[in-house]
Protein backbone atom coordinates (compact mmCIF):
# COMPACT_ATOMS: atom_id res chain seq x y z
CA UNK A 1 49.96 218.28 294.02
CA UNK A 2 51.72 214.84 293.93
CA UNK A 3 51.93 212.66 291.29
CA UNK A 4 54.04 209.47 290.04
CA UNK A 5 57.01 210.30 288.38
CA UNK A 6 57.56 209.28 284.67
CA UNK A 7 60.58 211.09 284.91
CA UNK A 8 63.68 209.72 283.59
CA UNK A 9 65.90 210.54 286.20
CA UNK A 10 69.63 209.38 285.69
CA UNK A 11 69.90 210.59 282.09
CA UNK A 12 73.28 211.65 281.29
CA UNK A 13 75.26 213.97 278.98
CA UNK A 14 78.87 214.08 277.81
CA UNK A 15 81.78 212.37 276.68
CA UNK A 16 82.99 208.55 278.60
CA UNK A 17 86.30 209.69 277.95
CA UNK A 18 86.66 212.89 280.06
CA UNK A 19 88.03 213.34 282.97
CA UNK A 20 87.16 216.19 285.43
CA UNK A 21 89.55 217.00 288.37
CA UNK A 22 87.94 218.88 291.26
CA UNK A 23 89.60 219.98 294.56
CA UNK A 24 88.92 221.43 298.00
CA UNK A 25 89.05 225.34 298.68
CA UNK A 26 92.98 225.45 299.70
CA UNK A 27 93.43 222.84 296.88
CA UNK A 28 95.44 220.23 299.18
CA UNK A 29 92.77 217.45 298.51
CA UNK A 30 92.31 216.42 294.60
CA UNK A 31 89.85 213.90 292.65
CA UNK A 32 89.35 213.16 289.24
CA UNK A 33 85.92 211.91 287.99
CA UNK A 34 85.93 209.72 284.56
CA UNK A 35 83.06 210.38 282.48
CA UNK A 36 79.83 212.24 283.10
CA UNK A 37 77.69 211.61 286.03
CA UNK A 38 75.24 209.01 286.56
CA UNK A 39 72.79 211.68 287.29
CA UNK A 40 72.97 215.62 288.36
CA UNK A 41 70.10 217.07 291.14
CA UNK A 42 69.65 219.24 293.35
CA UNK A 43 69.21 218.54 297.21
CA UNK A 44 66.94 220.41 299.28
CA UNK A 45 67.55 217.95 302.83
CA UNK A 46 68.41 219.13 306.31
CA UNK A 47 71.47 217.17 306.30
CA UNK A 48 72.90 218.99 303.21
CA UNK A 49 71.16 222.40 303.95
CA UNK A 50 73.12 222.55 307.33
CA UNK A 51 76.27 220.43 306.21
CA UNK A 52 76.67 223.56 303.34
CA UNK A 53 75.30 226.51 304.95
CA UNK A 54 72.96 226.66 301.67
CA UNK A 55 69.26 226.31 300.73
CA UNK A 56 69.97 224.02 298.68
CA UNK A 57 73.56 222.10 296.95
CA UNK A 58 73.86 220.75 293.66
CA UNK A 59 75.20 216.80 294.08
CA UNK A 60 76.52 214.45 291.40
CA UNK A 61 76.18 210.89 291.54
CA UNK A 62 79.29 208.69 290.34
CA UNK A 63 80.00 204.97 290.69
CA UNK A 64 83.01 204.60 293.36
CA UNK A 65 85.30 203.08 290.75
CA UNK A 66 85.10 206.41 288.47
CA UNK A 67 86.09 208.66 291.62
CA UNK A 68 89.65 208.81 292.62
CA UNK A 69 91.36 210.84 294.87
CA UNK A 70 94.55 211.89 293.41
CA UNK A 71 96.52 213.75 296.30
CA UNK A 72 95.55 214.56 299.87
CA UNK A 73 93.82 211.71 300.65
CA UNK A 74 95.65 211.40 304.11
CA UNK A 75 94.12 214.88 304.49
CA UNK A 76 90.44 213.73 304.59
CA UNK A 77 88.01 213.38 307.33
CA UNK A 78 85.31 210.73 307.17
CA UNK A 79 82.40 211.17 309.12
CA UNK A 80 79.81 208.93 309.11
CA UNK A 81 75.98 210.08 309.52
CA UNK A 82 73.06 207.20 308.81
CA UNK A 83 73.96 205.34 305.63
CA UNK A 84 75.92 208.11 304.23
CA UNK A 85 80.22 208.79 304.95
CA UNK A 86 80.94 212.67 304.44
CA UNK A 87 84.76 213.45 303.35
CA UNK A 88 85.72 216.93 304.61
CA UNK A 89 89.14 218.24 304.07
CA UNK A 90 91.52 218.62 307.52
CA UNK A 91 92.86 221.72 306.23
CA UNK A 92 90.26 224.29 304.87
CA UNK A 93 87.19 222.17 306.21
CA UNK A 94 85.22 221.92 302.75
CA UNK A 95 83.01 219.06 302.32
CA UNK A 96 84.76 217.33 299.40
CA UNK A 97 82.53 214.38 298.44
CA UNK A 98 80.08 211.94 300.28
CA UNK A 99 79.82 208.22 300.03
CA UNK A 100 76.09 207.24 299.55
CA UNK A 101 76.28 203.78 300.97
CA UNK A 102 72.72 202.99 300.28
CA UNK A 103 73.05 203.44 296.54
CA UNK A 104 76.70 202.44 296.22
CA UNK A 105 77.70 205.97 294.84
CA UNK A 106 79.99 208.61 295.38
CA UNK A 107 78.06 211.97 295.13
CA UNK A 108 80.40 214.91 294.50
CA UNK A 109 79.64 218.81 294.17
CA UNK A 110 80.15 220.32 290.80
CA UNK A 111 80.96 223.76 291.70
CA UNK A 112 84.33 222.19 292.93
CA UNK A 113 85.00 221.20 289.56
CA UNK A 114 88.21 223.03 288.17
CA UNK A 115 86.21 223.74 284.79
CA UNK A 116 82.79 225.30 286.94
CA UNK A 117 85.06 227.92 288.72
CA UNK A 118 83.30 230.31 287.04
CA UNK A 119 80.74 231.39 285.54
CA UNK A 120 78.87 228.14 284.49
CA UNK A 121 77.73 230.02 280.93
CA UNK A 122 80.97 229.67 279.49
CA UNK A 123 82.11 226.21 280.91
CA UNK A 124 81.66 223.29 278.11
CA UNK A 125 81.20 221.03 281.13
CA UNK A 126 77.61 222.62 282.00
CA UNK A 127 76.14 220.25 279.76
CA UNK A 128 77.08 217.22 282.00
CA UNK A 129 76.71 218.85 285.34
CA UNK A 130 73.56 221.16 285.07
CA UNK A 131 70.87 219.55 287.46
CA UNK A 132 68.01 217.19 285.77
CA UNK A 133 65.68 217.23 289.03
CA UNK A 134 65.67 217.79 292.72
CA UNK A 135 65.51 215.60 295.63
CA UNK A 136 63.95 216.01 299.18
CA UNK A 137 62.04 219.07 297.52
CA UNK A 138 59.21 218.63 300.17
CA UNK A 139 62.04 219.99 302.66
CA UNK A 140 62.62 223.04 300.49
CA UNK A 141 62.74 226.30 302.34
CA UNK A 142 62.35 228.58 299.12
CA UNK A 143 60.62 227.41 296.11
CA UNK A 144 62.93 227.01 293.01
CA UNK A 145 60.91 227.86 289.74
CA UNK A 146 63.29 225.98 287.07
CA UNK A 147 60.69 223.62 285.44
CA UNK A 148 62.82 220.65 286.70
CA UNK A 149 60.70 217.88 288.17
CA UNK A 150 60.48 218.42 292.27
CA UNK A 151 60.87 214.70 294.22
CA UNK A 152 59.49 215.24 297.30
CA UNK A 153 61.53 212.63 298.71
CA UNK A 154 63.51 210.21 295.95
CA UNK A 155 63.01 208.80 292.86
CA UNK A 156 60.85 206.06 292.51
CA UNK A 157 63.98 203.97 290.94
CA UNK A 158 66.35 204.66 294.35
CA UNK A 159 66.11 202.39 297.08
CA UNK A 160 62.87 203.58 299.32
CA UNK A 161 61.62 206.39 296.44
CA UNK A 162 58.56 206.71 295.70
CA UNK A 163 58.72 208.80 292.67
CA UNK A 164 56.33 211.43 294.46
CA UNK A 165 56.24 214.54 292.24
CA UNK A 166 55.31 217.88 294.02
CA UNK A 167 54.56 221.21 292.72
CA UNK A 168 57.22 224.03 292.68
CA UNK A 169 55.14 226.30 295.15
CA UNK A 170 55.51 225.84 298.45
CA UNK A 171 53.15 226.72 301.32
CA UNK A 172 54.85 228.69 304.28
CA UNK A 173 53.40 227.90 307.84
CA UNK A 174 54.00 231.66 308.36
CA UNK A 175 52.10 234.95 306.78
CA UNK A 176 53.86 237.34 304.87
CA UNK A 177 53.96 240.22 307.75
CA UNK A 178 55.68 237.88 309.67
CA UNK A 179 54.35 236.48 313.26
């Protein structure tokens, strides 16, 4: 099923004013973000599926000037692949944030956030960083049943989108008793 989206996709909640730090997994390499997102999704693609070790990763998109690293930033490694620059940190190796050079945005991961340590429930930042819609969905490996809208590639207001809508089944090219 594919439709045209009529999905507004960069909708945002929460307050201009706050700031949320976020840091890598020994903690050496810290940001702060001002403000909500521009938008929250979730990314099915190959690049991000391997780059994470995950099915899927939940991304953030911010304008470079509300990003800032605050300490460690001698301590990053940039690494460019296509039109996007991933930041990794040199000590623990976590992938701290991406440039998107295509869409002029930084794209950050919110379960780095210092107020999403844990459980998401009880942060009062879930309202700005719970996903609106996924991306690349058409690359999925398991279907996500969340009612979000399902891109199968990008939106149709992104740079080479289409707006493409797909269902939240996906076919498997094997059979369930395996081949």
């Amino acid at each position: 099923l594919l439709r045209r989206s009529a999905v507004r996709c960069c909708d945002v909640v929460g307050k201009a004013e706050t700031i949320y730090p976020g840091k890598c997994l020994c903690g050496r390499v810290k940001y702060s973000l001002e403000g909500p997102p521009d938008w929250v999704a979730v990314e099915h693609s190959h690049f991000y599926r391997r780059s994470h070790g995950a099915m899927n990763v939940c991304v953030a998109g911010y304008k470079p000037k509300k990003f800032i690293v605050t300490e460690g930033e001698g301590l990053l490694h940039r690494k460019p692949f296509d039109t996007i620059y991933k930041h990794t940190c040199k000590v623990c190796g976590t992938h701290v944030y991406d440039d998107w050079l295509a869409y002029h945005k930084k794209v950050i991961f919110p379960s780095q956030l210092d107020s999403m340590g844990g459980n998401h429930k009880y942060s009062a930042d879930w309202d700005a960083f719970h996903p609106r819609f996924h991306l690349h969905y058409s690359s999925a490996l398991l279907p996500v049943y969340d009612g979000l809208p399902k891109f199968s590639q990008l939106p149709k207001e992104w740079r080479g989108g289409t707006g493409e809508l797909v269902s939240e089944d996906l076919s498997y090219p094997y059979s369930a008793g395996g081949a």
